[in-house]
Protein backbone atom coordinates (compact mmCIF):
# COMPACT_ATOMS: atom_id res chain seq x y z
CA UNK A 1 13.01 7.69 -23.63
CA UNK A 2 16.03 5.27 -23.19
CA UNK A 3 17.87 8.32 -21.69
CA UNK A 4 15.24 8.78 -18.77
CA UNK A 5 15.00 5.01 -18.54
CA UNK A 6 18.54 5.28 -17.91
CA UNK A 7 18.68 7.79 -15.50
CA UNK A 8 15.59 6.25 -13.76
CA UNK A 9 17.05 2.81 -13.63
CA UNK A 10 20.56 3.11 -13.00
CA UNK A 11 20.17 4.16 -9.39
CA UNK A 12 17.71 1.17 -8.67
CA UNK A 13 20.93 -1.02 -10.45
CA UNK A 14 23.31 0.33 -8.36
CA UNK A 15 20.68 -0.26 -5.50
CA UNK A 16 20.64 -3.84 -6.21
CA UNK A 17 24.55 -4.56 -7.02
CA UNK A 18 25.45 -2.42 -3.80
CA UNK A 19 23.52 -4.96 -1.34
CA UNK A 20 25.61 -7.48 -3.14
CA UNK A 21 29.24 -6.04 -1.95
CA UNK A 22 31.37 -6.75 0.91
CA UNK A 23 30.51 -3.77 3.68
CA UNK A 24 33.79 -2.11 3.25
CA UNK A 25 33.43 -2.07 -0.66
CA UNK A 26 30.22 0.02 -1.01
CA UNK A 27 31.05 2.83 -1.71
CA UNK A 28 35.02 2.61 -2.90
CA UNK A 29 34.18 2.12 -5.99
CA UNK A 30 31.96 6.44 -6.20
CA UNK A 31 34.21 8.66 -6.49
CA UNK A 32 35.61 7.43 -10.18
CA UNK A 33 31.82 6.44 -12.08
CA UNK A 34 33.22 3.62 -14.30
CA UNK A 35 32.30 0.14 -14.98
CA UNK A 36 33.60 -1.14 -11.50
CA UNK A 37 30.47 1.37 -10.27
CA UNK A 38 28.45 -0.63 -11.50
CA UNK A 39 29.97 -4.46 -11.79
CA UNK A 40 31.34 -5.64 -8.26
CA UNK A 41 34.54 -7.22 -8.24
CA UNK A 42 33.24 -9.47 -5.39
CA UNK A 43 29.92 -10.94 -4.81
CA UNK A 44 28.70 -11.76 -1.52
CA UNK A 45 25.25 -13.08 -0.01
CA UNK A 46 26.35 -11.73 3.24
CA UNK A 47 23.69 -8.68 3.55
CA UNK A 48 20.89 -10.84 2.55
CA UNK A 49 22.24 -13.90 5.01
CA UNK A 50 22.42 -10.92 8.23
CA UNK A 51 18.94 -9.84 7.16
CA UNK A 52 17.03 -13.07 7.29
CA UNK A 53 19.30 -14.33 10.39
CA UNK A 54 17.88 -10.62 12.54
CA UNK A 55 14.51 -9.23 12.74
CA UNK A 56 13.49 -8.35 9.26
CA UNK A 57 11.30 -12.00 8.46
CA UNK A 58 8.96 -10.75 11.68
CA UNK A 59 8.45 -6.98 10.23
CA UNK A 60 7.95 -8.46 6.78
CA UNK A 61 5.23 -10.72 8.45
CA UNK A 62 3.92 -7.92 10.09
CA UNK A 63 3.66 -5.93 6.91
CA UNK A 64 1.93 -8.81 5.38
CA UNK A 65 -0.44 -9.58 8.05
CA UNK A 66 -1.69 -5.88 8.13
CA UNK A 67 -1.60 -5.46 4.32
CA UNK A 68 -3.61 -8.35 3.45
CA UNK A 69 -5.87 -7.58 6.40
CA UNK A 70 -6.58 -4.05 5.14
CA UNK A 71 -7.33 -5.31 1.92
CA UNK A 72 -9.66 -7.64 2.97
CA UNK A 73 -12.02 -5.34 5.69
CA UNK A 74 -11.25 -2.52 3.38
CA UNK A 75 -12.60 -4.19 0.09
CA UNK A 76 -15.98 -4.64 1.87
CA UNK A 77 -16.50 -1.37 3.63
CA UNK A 78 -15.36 1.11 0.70
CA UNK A 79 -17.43 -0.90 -1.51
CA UNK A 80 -20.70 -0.84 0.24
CA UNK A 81 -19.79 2.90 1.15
CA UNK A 82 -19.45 3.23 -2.93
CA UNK A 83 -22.74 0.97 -3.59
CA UNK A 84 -24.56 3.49 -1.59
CA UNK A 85 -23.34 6.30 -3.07
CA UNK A 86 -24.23 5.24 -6.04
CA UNK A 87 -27.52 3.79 -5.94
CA UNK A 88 -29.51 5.39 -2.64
CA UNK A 89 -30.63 8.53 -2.69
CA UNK A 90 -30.90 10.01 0.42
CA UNK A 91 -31.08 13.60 2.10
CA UNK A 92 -27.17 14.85 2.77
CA UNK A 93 -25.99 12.21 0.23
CA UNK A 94 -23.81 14.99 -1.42
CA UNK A 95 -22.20 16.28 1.06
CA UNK A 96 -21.38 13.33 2.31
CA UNK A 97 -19.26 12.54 -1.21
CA UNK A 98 -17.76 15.60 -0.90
CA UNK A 99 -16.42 14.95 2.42
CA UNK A 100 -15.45 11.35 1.14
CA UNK A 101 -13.68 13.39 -1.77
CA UNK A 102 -11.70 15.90 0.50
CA UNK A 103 -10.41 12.77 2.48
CA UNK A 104 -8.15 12.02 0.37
CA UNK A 105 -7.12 15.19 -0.44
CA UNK A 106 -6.05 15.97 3.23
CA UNK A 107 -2.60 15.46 4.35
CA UNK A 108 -2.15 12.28 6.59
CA UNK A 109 -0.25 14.52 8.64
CA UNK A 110 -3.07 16.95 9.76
CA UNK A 111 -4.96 13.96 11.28
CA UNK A 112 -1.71 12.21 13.42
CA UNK A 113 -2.44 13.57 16.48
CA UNK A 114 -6.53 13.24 17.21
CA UNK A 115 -6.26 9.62 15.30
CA UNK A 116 -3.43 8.85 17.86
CA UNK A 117 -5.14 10.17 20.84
CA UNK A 118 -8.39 8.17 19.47
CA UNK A 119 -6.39 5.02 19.39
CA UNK A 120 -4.37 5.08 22.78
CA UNK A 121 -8.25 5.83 24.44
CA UNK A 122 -9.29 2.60 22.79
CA UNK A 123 -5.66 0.38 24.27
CA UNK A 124 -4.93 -0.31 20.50
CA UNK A 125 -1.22 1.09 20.68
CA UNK A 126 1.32 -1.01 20.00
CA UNK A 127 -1.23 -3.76 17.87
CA UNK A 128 -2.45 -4.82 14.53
CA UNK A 129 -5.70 -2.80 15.32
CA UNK A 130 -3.83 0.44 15.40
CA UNK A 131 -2.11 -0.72 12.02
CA UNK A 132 -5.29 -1.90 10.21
CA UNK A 133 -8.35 -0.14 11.27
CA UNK A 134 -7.57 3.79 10.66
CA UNK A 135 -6.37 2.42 7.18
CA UNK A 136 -9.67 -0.05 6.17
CA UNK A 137 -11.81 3.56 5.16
CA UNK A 138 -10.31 4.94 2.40
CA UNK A 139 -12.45 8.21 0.09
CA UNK A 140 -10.40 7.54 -3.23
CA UNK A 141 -11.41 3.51 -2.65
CA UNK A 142 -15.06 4.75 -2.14
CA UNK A 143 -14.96 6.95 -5.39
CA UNK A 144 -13.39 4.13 -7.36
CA UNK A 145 -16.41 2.08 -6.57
CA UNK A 146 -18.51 4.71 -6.54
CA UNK A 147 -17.98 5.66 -9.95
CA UNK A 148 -18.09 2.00 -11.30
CA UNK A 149 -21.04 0.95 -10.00
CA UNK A 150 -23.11 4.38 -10.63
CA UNK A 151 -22.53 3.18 -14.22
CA UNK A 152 -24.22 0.00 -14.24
CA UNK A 153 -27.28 0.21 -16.03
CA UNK A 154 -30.43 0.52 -12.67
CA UNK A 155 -32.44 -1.72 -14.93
CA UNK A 156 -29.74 -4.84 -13.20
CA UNK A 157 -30.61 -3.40 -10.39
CA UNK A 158 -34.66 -2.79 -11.01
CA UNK A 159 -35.04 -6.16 -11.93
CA UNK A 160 -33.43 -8.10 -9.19
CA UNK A 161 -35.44 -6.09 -6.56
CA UNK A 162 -38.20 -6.78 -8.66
CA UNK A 163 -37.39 -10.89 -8.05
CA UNK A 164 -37.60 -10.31 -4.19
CA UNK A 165 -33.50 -9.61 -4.16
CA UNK A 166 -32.63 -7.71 -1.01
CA UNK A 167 -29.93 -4.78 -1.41
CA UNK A 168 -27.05 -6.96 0.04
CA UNK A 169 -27.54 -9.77 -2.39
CA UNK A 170 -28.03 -7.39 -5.24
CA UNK A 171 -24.40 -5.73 -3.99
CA UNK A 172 -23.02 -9.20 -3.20
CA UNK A 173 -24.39 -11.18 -6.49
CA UNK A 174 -24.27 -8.93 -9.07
CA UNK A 175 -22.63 -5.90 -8.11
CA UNK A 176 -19.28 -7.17 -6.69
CA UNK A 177 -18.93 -10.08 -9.27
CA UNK A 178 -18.87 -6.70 -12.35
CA UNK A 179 -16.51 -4.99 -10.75
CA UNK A 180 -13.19 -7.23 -10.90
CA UNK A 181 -11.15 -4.29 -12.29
CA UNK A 182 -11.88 -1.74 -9.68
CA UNK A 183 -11.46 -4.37 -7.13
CA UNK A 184 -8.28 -5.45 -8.20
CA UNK A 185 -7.16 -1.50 -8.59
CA UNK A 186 -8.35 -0.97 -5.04
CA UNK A 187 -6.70 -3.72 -3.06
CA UNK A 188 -3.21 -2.88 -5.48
CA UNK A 189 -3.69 0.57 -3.89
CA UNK A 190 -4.60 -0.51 -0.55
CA UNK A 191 -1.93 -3.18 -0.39
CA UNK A 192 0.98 -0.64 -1.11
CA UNK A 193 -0.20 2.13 1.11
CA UNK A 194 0.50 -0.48 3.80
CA UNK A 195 3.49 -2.16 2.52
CA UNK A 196 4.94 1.51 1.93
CA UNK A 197 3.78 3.14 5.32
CA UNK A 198 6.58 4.43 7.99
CA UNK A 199 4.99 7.31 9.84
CA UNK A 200 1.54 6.01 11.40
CA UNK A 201 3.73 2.95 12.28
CA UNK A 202 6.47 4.64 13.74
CA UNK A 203 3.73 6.46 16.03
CA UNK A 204 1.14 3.79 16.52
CA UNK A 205 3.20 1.01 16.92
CA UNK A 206 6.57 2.02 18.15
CA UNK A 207 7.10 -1.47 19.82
CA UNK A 208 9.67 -3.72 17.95
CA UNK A 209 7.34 -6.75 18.38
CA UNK A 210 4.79 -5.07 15.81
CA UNK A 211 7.79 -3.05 13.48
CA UNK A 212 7.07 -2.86 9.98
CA UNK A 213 8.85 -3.30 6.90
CA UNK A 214 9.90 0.34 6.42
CA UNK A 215 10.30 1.02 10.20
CA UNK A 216 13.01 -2.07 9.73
CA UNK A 217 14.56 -0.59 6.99
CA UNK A 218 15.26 2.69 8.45
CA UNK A 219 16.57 1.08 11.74
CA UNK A 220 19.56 -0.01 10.02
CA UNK A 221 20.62 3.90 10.00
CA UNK A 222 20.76 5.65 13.26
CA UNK A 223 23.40 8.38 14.97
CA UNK A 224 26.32 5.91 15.92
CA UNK A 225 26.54 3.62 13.20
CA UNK A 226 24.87 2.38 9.40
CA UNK A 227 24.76 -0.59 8.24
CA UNK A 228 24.44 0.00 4.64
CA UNK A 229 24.20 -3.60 3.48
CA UNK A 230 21.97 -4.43 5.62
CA UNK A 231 19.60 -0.96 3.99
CA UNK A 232 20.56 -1.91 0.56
CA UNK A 233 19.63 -5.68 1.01
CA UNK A 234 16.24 -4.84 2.66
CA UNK A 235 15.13 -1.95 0.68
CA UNK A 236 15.78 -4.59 -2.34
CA UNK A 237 13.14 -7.10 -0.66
CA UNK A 238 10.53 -4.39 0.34
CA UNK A 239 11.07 -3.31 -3.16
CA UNK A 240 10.60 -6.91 -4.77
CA UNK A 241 7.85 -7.90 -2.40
CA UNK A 242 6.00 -4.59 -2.93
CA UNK A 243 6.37 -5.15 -6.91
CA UNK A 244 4.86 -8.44 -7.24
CA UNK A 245 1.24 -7.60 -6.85
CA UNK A 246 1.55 -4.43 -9.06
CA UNK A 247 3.09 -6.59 -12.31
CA UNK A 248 -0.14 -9.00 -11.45
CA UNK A 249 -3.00 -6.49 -11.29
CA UNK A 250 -0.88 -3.59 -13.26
CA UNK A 251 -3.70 -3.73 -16.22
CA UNK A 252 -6.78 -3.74 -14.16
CA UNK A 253 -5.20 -0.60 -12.22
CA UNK A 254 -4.95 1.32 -15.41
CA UNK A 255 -8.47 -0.05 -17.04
CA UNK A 256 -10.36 1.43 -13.52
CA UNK A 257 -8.70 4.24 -13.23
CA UNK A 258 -9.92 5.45 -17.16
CA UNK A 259 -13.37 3.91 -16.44
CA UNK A 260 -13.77 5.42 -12.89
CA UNK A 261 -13.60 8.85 -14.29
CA UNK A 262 -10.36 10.04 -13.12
CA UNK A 263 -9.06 11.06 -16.90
């Protein structure tokens, strides 16, 4: 185990200590793996200073805006979408689930094309609707909630109906305040499928006004010139950034995923 910690970590160290070099020392210090691989024999805040002085604080704003956005409206939709599922009976109810299922099972690829026809018909190119909305339904958010709320006892749910409750408030009051782990789980997963997305952005929302945080990353490489400090230094932040709300919610993402059925 410490040798595949190693090897898993010692790329992501060299990661870090590489945004901290001067430009022209990157990569002199390859071709003969020693110590000065790894320790830099000059420090410098200079990648980090170029980043925050250009346009990476407006694509991580961006990223944050339309993370935390598609956590929000997603939280709500997949959940009632799960609630449903769960409780209602109703004629088509499992096919339905199964196309929820095979969702998530397609390749995000397959869909590019219709989605982004769909979206230029409604004007949302190059805006936070074309980032946020195709994202908000999600079928492995939906089976998540599914699963968790299919096994609460229907005597919870008997009784408050029974007390004049209407299905909202029953979802609302005592539905949504049982399920903290598989809400936590979901808005971990949402979150990162956001913070991590490049393609849909790329074709949705090509403008530099609405870039991303991975769009901005791989704009520091293109066909005349790379800056590599400037990729080291902001793959280090998206990385940081992204990692912060997975150490926080890390056990309630493994305590749904057993209890929604997935093992």
């Amino acid at each position: 185990m410490s040798v595949l910690a190693f090897v898993v970590v010692c790329p992501l160290a060299w990661l870090a200590i590489a945004s901290l070099r001067p430009q022209s020392e990157i990569f002199q210090p390859i071709a003969d793996f020693g110590w000065g691989t790894l320790i830099p024999s000059r420090i410098t805040l200079d990648n980090y200073r170029a980043l925050w002085a250009g346009e990476f604080p407006l694509a991580v704003k961006n990223s944050t805006i339309v993370a935390v956005s598609t956590v929000a409206f997603g939280l709500i939709v997949n959940a009632l979408a799960g609630f449903a599922f769960a409780v209602f009976d109703f004629r088509g109810k499992n096919l339905l689930f199964v196309l929820v299922i095979a969702s998530f099972m397609m390749p995000f690829e397959a869909i590019v094309m219709p989605l982004y026809v769909m979206i230029r018909a409604f004007g949302w190119t190059n805006n936070y609707k074309a980032l946020i909305v195709p994202e908000i339904a999600n079928g492995m958010i939906i089976f998540l909630f599914r699963q968790f709320f299919a096994s609460i006892p229907k005597d919870f749910y008997e009784a408050a109906r029974v007390d004049g409750a209407s299905w909202l408030y029953i979802w609302a009051r005592i539905a949504m305040p049982l399920s903290w782990p598989t809400i936590a789980t979901s808005s971990l997963m949402l979150f990162l499928s956001q913070w991590d997305s490049f393609f849909w952005p790329v074709v949705a929302a090509s403008s530099p006004e609405y870039a991303v945080v991975q769009v901005a990353i791989a704009r520091n490489i293109n066909f005349e010139q790379s800056d590599w400090g400037g990729l080291f230094a902001s793959t280090n932040v998206a990385i940081l950034l992204g990692t912060i709300p997975f150490l926080l919610m890390q056990r309630f993402y493994i305590r749904s995923l057993i209890s929604g059925g997935i093992k």
